[in-house]
C-alpha atoms as a PDB file:
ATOM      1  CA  UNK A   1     -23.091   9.630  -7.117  1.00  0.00           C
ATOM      2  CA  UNK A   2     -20.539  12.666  -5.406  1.00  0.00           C
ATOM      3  CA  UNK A   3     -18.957  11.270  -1.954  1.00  0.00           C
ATOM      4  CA  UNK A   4     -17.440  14.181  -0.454  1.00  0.00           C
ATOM      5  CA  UNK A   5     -16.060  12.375   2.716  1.00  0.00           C
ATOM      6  CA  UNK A   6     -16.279   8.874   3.796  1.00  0.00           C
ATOM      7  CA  UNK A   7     -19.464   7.321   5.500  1.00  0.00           C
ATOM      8  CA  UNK A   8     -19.332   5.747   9.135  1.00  0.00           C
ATOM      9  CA  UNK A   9     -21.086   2.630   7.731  1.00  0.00           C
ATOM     10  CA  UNK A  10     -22.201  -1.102   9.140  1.00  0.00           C
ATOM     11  CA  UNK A  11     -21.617  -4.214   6.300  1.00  0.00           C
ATOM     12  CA  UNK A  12     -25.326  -5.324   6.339  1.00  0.00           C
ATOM     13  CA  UNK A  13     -25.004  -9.651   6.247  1.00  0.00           C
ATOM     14  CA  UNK A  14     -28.055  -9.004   3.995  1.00  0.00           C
ATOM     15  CA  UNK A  15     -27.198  -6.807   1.463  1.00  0.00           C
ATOM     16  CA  UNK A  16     -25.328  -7.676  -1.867  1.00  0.00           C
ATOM     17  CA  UNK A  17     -21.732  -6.456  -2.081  1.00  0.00           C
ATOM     18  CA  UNK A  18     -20.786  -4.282  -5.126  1.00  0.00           C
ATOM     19  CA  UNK A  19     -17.042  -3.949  -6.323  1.00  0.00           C
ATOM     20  CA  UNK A  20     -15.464  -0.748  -6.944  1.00  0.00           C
ATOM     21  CA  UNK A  21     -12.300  -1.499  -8.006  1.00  0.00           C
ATOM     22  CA  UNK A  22      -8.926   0.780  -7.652  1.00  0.00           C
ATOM     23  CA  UNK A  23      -5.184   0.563  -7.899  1.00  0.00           C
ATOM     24  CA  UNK A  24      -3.166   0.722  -5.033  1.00  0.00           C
ATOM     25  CA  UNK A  25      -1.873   4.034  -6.291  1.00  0.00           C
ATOM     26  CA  UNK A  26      -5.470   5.492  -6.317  1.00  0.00           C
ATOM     27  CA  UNK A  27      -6.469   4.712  -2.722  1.00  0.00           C
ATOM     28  CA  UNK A  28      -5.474   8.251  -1.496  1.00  0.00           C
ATOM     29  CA  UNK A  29      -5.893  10.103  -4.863  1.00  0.00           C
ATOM     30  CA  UNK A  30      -8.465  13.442  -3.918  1.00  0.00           C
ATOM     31  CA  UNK A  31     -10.090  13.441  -6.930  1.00  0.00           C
ATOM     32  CA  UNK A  32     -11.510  10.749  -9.029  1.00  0.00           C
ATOM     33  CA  UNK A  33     -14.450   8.811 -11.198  1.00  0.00           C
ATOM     34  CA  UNK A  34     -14.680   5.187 -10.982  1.00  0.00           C
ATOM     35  CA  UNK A  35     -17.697   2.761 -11.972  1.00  0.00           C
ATOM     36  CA  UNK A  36     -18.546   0.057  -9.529  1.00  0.00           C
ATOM     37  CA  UNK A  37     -18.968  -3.839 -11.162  1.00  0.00           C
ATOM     38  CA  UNK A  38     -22.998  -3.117 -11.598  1.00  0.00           C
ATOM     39  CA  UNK A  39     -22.384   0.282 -13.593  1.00  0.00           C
ATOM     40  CA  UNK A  40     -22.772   2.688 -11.183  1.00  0.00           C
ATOM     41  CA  UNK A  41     -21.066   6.051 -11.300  1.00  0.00           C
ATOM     42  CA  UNK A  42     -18.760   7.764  -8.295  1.00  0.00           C
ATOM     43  CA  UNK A  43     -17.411  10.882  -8.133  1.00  0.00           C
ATOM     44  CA  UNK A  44     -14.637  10.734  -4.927  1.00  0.00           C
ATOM     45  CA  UNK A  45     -14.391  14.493  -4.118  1.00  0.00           C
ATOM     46  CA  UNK A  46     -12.172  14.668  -0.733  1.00  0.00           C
ATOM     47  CA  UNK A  47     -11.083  18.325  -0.711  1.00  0.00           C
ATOM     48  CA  UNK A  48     -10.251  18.745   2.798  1.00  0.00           C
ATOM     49  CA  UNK A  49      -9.254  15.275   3.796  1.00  0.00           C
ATOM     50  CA  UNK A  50      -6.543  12.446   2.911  1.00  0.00           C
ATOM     51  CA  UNK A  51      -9.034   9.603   1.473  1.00  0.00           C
ATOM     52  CA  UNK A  52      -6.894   6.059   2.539  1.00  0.00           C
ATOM     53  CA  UNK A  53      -9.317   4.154   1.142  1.00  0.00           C
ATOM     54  CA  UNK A  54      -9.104   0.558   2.333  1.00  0.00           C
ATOM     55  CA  UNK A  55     -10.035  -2.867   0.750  1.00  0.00           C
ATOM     56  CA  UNK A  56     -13.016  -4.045   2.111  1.00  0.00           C
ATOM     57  CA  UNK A  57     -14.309   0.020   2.986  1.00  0.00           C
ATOM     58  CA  UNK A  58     -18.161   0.350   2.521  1.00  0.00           C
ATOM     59  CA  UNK A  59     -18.056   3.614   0.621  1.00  0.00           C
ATOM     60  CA  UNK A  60     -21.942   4.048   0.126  1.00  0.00           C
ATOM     61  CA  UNK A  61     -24.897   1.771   0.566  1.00  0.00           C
ATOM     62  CA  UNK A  62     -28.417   1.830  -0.638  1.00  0.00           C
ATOM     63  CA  UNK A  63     -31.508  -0.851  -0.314  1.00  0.00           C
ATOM     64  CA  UNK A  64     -29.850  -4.501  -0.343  1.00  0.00           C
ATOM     65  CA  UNK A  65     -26.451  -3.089  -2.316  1.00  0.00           C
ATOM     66  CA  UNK A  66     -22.958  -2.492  -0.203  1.00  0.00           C
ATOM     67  CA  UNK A  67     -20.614  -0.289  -2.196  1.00  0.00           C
ATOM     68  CA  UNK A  68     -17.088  -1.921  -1.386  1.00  0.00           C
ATOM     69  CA  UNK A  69     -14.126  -0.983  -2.104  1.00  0.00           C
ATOM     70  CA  UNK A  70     -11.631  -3.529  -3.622  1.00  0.00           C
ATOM     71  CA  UNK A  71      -7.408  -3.085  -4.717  1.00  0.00           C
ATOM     72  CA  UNK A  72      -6.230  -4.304  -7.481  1.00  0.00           C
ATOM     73  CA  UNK A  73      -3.757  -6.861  -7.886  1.00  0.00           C
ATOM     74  CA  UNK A  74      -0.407  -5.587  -9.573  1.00  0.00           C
ATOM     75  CA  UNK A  75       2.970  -7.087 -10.515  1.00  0.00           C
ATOM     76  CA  UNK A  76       4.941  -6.429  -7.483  1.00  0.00           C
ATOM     77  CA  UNK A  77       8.397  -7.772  -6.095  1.00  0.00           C
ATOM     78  CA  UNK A  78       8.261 -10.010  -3.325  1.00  0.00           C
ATOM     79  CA  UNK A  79      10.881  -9.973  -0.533  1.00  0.00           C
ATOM     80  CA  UNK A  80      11.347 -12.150   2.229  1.00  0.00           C
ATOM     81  CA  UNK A  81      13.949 -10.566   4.641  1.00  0.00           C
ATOM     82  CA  UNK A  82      15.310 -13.030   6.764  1.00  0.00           C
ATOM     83  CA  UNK A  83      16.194 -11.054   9.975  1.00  0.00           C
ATOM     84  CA  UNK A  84      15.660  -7.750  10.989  1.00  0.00           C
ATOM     85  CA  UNK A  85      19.299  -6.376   9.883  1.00  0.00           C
ATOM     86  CA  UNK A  86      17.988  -7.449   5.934  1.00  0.00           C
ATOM     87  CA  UNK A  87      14.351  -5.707   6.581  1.00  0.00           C
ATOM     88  CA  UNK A  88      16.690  -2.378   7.783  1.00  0.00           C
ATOM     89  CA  UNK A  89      18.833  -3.242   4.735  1.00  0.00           C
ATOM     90  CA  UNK A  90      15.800  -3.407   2.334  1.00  0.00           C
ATOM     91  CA  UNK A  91      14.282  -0.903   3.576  1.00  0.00           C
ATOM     92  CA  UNK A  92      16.989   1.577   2.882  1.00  0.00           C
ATOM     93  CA  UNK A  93      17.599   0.578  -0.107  1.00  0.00           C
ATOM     94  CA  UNK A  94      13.946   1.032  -1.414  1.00  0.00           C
ATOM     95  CA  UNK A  95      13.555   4.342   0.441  1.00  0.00           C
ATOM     96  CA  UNK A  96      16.723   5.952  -1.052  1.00  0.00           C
ATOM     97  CA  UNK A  97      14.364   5.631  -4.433  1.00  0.00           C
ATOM     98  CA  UNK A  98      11.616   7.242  -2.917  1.00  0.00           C
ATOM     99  CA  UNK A  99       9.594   4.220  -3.979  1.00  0.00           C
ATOM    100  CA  UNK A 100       6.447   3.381  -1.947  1.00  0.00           C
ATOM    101  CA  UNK A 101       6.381  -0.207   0.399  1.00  0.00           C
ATOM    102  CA  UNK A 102       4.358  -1.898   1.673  1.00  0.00           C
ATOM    103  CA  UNK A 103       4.148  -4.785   3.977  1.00  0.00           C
ATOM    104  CA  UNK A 104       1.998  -8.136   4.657  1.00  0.00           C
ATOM    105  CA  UNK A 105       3.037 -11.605   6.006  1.00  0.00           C
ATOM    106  CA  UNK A 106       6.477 -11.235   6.981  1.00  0.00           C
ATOM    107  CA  UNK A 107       6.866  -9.950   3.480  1.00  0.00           C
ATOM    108  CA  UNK A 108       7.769  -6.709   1.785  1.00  0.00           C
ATOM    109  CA  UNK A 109       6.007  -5.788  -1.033  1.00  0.00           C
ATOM    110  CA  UNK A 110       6.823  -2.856  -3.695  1.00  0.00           C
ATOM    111  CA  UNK A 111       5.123  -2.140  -7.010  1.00  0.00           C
ATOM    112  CA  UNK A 112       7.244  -4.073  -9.715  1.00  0.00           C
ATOM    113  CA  UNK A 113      10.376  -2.314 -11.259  1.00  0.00           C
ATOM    114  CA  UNK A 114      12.760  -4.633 -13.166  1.00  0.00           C
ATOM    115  CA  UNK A 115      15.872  -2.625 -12.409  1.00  0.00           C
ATOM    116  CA  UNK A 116      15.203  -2.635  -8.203  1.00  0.00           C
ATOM    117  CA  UNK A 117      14.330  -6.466  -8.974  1.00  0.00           C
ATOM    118  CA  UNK A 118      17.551  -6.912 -10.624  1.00  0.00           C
ATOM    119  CA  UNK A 119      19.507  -4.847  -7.720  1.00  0.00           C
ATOM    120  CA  UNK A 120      17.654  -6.548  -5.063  1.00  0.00           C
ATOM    121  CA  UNK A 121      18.818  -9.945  -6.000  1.00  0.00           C
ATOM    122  CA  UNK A 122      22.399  -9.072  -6.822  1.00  0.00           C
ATOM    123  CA  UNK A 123      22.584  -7.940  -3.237  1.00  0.00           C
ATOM    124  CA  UNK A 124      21.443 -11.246  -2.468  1.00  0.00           C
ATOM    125  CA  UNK A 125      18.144 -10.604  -1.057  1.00  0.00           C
ATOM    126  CA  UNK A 126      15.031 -13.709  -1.539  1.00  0.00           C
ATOM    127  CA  UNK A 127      12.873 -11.917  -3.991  1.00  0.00           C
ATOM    128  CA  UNK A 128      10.417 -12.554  -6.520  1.00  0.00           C
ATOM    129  CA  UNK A 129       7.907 -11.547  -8.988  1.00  0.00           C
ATOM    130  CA  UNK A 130       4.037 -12.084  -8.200  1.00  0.00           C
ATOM    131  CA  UNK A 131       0.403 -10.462  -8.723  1.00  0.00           C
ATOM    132  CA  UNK A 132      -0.407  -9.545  -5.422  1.00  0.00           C
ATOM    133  CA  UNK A 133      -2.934  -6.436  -3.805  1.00  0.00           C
ATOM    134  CA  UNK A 134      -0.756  -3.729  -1.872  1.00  0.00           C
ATOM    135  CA  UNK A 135      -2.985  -3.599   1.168  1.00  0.00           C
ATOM    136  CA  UNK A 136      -0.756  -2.521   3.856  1.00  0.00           C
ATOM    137  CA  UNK A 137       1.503   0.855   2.995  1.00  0.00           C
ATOM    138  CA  UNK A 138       4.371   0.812   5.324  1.00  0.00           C
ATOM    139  CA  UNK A 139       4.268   4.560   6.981  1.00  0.00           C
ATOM    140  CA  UNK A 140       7.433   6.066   7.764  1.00  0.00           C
ATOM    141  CA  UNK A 141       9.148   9.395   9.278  1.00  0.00           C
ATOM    142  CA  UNK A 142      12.396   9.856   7.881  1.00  0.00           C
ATOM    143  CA  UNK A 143      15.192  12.767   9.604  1.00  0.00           C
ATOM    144  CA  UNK A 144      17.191  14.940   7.368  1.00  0.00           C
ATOM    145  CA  UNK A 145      20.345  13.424   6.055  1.00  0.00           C
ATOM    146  CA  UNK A 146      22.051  16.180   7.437  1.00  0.00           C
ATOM    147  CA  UNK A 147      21.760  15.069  11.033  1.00  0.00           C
ATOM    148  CA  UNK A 148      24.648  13.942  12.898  1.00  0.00           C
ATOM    149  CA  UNK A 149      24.982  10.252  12.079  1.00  0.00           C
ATOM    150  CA  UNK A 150      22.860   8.915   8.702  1.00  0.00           C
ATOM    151  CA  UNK A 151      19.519   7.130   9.198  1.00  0.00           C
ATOM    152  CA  UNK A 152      20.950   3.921   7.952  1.00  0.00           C
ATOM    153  CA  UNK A 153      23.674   3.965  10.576  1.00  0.00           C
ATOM    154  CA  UNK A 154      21.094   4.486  13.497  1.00  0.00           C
ATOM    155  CA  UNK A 155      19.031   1.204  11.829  1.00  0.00           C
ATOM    156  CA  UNK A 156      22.060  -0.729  11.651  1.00  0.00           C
ATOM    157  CA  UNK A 157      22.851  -0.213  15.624  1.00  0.00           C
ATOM    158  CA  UNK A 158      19.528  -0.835  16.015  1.00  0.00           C
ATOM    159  CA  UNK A 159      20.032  -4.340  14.446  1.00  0.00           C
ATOM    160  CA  UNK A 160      23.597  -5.077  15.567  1.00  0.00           C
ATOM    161  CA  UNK A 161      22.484  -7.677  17.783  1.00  0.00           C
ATOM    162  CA  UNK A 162      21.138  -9.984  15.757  1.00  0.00           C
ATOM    163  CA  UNK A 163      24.300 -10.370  13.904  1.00  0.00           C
END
C-alpha cells in the first residue's frame, strides 16, 4: 500500500487496531517501507510534505482494521532538571551537540549516548538510563552565535530569579 500524504481519519471503537511500528528517528523520514504486525506492506512516500508521524496516528484504515502508528522504545537518558536554571543548563548543553530532545513528564529525554551520560552526571545533573518511547520532540529556534550576547547568556537572565 503507497500513502502519499496523511489521511484525515476517525479511530472506529469497532475496528481492530494494527501496529506499524517505527523508531523515533523515522517519524519524519520522507521515504520509507515498513510492515505493519499482520504483514501488511507500506510504502510512506511524502514528497512535498514533512511526515511527523505521531504514536497513536491512524495512517490507513480498511473494513474492521485501524492502521496505527506506534514508536519504539529506545535506550535513552533520563533527566530530571530540578528548576528551570538546570532545564536552561541542560538544554544547552545537549544543543551545543546538535543532538535531538525531547520532553515528557517534567523529564528530558535524549536518545542514549554513554559519553553525554557520563558528562551529564559529572556536571551533577539527576540522570539515568531507561527504555522509554521519544514521543514529544522538543522544537526549538536557535539565533546565530554571532549576535550580540550568546544564547546561553539570554537563558541564564531569563532564569536568574530562581536562583
Amino acid at each position: 500500500m503507497l500513502i502519499t500524504q496523511k489521511p484525515q481519519v476517525i479511530l472506529n471503537t469497532n475496528s481492530e487496531t494494527i501496529w506499524i511500528d517505527l523508531e523515533w528517528f523515522e517519524t519524519n523520514k520522507r521515504i520509507q517501507h515498513k510492515t505493519a504486525a499482520d504483514g501488511k506492506d507500506f510504502r510512506f512516500k511524502f514528497l512535498h510534505e514533512n511526515p511527523n508521524l505521531q504514536q497513536g496516528e491512524i495512517i490507513h484504515q480498511e473494513t474492521g482494521k485501524d492502521y496505527v502508528i506506534r514508536i519504539l522504545p529506545c535506550e535513552c537518558i533520563v533527566i530530571k532538571p530540578k528548576n528551570n536554571f538546570e532545564t536552561a543548563s541542560i538544554c544547552y548543553e545537549i544543543g551545543n551537540k546538535h543532538l535531538p530532545l525531547f520532553y515528557e513528564a517534567e523529564e528530558l529525554l535524549v536518545p542514549f549516548e554513554k559519553p553525554l551520560f557520563r558528562q551529564l552526571t559529572a556536571m551533577g545533573f539527576e540522570v539515568s538510563q531507561e527504555n522509554r518511547a521519544l514521543l514529544y520532540p522538543l522544537k526549538t529556534s536557535v539565533a546565530p552565535h554571532g549576535e550580540s550576547g550568546t544564547l546561553f547568556s539570554k537563558i541564564m537572565n531569563l532564569t536568574q530569579k530562581e536562583v
